[in-house]
Protein backbone atom coordinates (compact mmCIF):
# COMPACT_ATOMS: atom_id res chain seq x y z
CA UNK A 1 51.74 -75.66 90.09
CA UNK A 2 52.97 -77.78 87.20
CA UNK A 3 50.88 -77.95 84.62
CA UNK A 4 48.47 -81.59 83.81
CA UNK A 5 48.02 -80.38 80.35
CA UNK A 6 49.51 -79.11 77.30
CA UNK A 7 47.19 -77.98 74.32
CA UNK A 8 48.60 -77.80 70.83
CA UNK A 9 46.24 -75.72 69.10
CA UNK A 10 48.00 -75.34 65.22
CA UNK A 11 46.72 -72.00 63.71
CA UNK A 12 47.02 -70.30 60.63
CA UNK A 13 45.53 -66.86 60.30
CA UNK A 14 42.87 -67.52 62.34
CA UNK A 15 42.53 -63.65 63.70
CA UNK A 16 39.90 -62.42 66.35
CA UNK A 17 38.77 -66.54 66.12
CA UNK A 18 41.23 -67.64 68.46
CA UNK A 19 40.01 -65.64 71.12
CA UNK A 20 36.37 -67.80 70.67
CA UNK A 21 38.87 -70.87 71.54
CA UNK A 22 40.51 -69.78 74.26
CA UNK A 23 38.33 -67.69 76.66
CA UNK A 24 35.83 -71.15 76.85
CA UNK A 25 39.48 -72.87 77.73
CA UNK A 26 40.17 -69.75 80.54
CA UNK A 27 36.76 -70.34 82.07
CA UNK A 28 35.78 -73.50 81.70
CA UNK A 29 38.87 -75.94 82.32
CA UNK A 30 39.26 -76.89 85.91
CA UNK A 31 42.70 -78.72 85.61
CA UNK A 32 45.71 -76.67 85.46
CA UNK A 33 46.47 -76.07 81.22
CA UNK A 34 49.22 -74.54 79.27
CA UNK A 35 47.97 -73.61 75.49
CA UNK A 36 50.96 -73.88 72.73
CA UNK A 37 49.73 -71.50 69.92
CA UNK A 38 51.84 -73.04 66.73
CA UNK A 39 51.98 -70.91 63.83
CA UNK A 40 53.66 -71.00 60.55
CA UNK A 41 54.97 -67.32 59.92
CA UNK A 42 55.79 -64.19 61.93
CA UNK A 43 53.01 -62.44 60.02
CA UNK A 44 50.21 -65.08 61.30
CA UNK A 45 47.21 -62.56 62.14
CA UNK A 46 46.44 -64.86 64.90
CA UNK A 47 49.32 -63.39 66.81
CA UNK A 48 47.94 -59.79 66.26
CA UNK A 49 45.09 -60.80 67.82
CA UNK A 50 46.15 -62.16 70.46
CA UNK A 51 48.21 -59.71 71.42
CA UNK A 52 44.80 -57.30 71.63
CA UNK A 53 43.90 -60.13 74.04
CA UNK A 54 42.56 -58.83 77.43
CA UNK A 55 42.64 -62.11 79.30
CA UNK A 56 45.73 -62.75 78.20
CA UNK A 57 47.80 -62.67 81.39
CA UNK A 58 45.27 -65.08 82.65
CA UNK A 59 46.24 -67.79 80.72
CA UNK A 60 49.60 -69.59 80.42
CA UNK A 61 49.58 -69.16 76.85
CA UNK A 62 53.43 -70.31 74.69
CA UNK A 63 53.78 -69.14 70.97
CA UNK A 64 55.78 -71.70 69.24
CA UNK A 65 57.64 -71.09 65.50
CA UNK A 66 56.37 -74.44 63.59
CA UNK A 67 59.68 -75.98 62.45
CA UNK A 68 57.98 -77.33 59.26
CA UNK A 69 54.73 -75.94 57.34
CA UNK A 70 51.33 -77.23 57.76
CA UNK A 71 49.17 -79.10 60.57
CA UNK A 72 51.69 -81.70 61.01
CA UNK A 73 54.58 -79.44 61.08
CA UNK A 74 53.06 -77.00 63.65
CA UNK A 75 51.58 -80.14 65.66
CA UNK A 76 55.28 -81.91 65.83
CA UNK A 77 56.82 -78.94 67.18
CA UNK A 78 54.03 -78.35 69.67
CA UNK A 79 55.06 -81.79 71.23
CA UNK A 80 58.14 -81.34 70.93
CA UNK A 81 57.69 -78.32 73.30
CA UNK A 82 55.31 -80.06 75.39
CA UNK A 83 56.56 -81.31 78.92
CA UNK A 84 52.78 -82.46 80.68
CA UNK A 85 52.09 -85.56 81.27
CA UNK A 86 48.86 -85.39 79.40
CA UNK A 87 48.88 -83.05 75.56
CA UNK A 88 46.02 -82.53 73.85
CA UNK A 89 45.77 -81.49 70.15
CA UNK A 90 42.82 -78.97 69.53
CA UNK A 91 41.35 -77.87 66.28
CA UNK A 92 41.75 -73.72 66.19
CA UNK A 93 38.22 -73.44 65.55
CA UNK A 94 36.87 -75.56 68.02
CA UNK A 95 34.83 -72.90 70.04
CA UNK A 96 32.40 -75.40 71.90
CA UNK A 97 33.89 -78.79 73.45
CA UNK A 98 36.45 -76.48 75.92
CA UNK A 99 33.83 -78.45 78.77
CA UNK A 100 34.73 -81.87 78.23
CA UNK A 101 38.65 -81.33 78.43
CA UNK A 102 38.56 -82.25 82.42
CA UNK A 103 36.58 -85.18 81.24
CA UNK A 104 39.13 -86.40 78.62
CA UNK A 105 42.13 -85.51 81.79
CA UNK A 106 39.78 -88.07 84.20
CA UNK A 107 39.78 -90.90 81.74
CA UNK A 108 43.68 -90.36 81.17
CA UNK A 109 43.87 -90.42 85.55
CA UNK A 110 41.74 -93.52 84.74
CA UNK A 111 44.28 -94.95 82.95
CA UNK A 112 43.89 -94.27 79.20
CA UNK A 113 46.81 -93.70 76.77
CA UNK A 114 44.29 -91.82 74.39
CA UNK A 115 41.20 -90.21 74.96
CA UNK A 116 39.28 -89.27 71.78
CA UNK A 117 36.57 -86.68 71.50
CA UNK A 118 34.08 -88.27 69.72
CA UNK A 119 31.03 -86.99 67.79
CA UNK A 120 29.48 -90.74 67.17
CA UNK A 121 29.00 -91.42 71.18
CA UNK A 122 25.09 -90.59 72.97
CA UNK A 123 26.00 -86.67 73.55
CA UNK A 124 27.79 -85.95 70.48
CA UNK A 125 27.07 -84.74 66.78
CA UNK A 126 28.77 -83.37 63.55
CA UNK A 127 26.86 -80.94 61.93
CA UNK A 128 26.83 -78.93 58.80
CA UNK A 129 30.07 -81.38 57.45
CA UNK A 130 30.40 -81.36 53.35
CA UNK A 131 28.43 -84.76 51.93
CA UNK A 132 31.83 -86.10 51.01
CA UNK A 133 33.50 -85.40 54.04
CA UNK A 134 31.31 -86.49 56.15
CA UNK A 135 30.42 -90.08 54.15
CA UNK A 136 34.22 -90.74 54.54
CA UNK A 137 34.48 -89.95 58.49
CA UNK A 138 30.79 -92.15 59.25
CA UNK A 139 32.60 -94.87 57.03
CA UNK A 140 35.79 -95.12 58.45
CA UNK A 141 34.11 -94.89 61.54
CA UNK A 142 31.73 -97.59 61.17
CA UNK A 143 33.96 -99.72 60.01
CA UNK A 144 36.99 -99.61 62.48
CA UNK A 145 35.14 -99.70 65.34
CA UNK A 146 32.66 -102.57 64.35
CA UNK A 147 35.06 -104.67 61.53
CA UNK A 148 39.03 -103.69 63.18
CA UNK A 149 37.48 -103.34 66.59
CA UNK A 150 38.89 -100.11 67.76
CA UNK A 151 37.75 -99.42 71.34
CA UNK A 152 36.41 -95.70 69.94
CA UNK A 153 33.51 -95.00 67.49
CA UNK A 154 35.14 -91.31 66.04
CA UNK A 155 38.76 -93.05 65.17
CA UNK A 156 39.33 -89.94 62.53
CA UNK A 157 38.86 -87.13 64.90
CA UNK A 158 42.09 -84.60 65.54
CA UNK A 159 40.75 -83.64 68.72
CA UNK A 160 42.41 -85.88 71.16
CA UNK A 161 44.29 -86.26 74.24
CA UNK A 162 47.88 -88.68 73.83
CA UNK A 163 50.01 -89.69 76.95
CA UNK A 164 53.69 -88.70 76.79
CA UNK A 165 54.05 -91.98 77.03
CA UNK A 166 52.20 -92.66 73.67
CA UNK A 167 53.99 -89.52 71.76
CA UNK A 168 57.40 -90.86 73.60
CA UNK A 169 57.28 -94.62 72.77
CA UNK A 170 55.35 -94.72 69.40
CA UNK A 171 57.03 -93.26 66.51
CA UNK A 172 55.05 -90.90 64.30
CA UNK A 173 55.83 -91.83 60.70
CA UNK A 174 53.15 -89.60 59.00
CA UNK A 175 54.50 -86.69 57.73
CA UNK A 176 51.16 -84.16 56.30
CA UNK A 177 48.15 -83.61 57.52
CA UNK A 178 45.97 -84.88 60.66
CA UNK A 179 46.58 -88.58 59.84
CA UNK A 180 49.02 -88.73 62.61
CA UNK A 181 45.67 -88.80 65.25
CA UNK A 182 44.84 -92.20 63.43
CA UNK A 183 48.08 -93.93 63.30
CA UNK A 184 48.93 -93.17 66.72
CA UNK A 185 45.40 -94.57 67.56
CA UNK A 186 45.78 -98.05 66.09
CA UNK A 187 49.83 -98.23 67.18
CA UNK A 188 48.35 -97.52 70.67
CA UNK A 189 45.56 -100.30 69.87
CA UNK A 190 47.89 -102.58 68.51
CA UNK A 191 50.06 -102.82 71.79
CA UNK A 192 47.02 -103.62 73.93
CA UNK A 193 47.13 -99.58 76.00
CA UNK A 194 43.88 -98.65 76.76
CA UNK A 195 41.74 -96.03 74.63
CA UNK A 196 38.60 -93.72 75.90
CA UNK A 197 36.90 -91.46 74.45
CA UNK A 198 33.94 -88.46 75.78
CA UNK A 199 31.55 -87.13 73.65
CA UNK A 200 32.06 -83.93 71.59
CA UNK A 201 30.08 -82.02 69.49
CA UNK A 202 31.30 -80.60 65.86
CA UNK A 203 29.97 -77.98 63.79
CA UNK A 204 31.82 -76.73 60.82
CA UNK A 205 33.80 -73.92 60.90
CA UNK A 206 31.85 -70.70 59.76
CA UNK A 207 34.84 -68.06 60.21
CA UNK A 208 38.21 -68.48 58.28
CA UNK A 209 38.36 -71.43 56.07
CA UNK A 210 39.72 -75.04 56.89
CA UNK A 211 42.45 -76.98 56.46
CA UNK A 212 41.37 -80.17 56.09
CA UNK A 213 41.56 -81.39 52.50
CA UNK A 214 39.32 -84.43 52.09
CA UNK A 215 41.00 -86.25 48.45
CA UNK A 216 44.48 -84.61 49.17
CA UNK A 217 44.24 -86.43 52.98
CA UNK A 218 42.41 -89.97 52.25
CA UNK A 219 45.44 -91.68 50.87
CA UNK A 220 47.66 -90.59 54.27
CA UNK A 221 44.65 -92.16 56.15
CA UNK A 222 44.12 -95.06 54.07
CA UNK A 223 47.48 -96.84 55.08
CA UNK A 224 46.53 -96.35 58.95
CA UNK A 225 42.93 -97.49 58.11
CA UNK A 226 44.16 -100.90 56.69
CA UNK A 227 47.05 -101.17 59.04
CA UNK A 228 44.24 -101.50 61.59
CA UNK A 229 42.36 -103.67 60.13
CA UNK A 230 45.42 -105.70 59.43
CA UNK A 231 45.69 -105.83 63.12
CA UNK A 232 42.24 -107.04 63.88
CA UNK A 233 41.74 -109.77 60.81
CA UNK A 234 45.44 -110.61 59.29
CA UNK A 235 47.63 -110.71 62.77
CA UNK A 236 45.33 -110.88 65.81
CA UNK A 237 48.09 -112.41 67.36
CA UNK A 238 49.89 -108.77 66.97
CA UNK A 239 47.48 -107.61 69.82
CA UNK A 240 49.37 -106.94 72.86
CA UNK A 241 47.45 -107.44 76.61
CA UNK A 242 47.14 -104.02 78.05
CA UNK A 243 50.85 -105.48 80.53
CA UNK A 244 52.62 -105.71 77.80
């Protein structure tokens, strides 16, 4: 059976914490799944661990060598290598939403392009977030979906689920970091396709360290913020019916 889903799940020396990700994915996740594991270098102790993995010939798992460095880099290649109709790009440490990925594949059946995870919905949370961090993401947040008018209220989120027809008809011109979630987001809102979005719950990592850098990050986000706003306020005539 053909798989409905691809998961990129970017990883970088995550060790015995990947299993926590996948065995909730193994038993949980009704609709058939391939996981991409992208990492940077052969020497990634996430690949040492997995190969201790008992389960693993349970699980249609692919390594793939990111082309670049970095989330982007290992995210890019991961679609590149993708091939189901549906691709959904994971955080590695996200050990606790594996139950709502049939949920996000229904609203994509349903007919949405994207289908965001979202931690600002009844259902969801974010807990135990920096001050800063967290100020910026309720912000953002606030703003785009009550000011720009984006049809989700967690527009920041990197846990998400694209068409391949959104990740083979929009270009990606972001080149670091996460941003990419956001400015495929308001490309995708700007041409009228329908958004959805299920509610997830986030607590911050407690094994390994992240990667998301708050001040390095908020300029890459910044352009994709204003570009939807732009969309909304400046050019409402920009906004495509969902036919178009």
């Amino acid at each position: 059976m053909r798989n409905a889903i691809d998961i990129i799940i970017p990883v970088y020396n995550e060790g015995e914490n990947i299993i926590n990700v996948i065995e909730p994915l193994r038993c949980l996740v009704k609709t058939p799944f391939r996981i991409l594991i992208c990492y940077d270098y052969d020497g990634d102790n996430t690949l040492s661990a997995l190969k201790e993995y008992k389960n693993a010939s349970l699980v249609d798992i692919l390594l793939v060598k990111n082309q670049g460095t970095g989330v982007f880099g290992a995210v890019t290649t991961g679609i590149e290598h993708s091939s189901a109709p549906a691709v959904i790009v994971m955080p590695a440490d996200d050990t606790f939403n594996a139950g709502i990925i049939d949920q996000m594949f229904q609203k994509f059946q349903e007919g949405c392009e994207i289908v965001a995870a979202s931690r600002f919905i009844p259902g969801g949370c974010m807990e135990g977030c920096p001050w800063l961090k967290a100020t910026l993401v309720r912000s953002a947040a606030f703003t785009l979906y009550y000011i720009a008018r984006l049809p989700t209220r967690d527009p920041t989120s990197g846990f998400r689920l694209f068409s391949s027809k959104v990740l083979e008809q929009i270009e990606i011109e972001s080149t670091e970091g996460w941003a990419f979630s956001l400015e495929l987001l308001v490309k995708c809102h700007r041409r009228g396709w329908q958004i959805g979005e299920v509610p997830a719950k986030w607590f911050e990592r407690t094994k390994g360290q992240s990667r998301f850098q708050v001040l390095k990050w908020v300029p890459l986000y910044l352009r994709w913020y204003f570009y939807a706003l732009a969309t909304t306020l400046v050019h409402p005539r920009l906004l495509r019916s969902p036919n178009s």
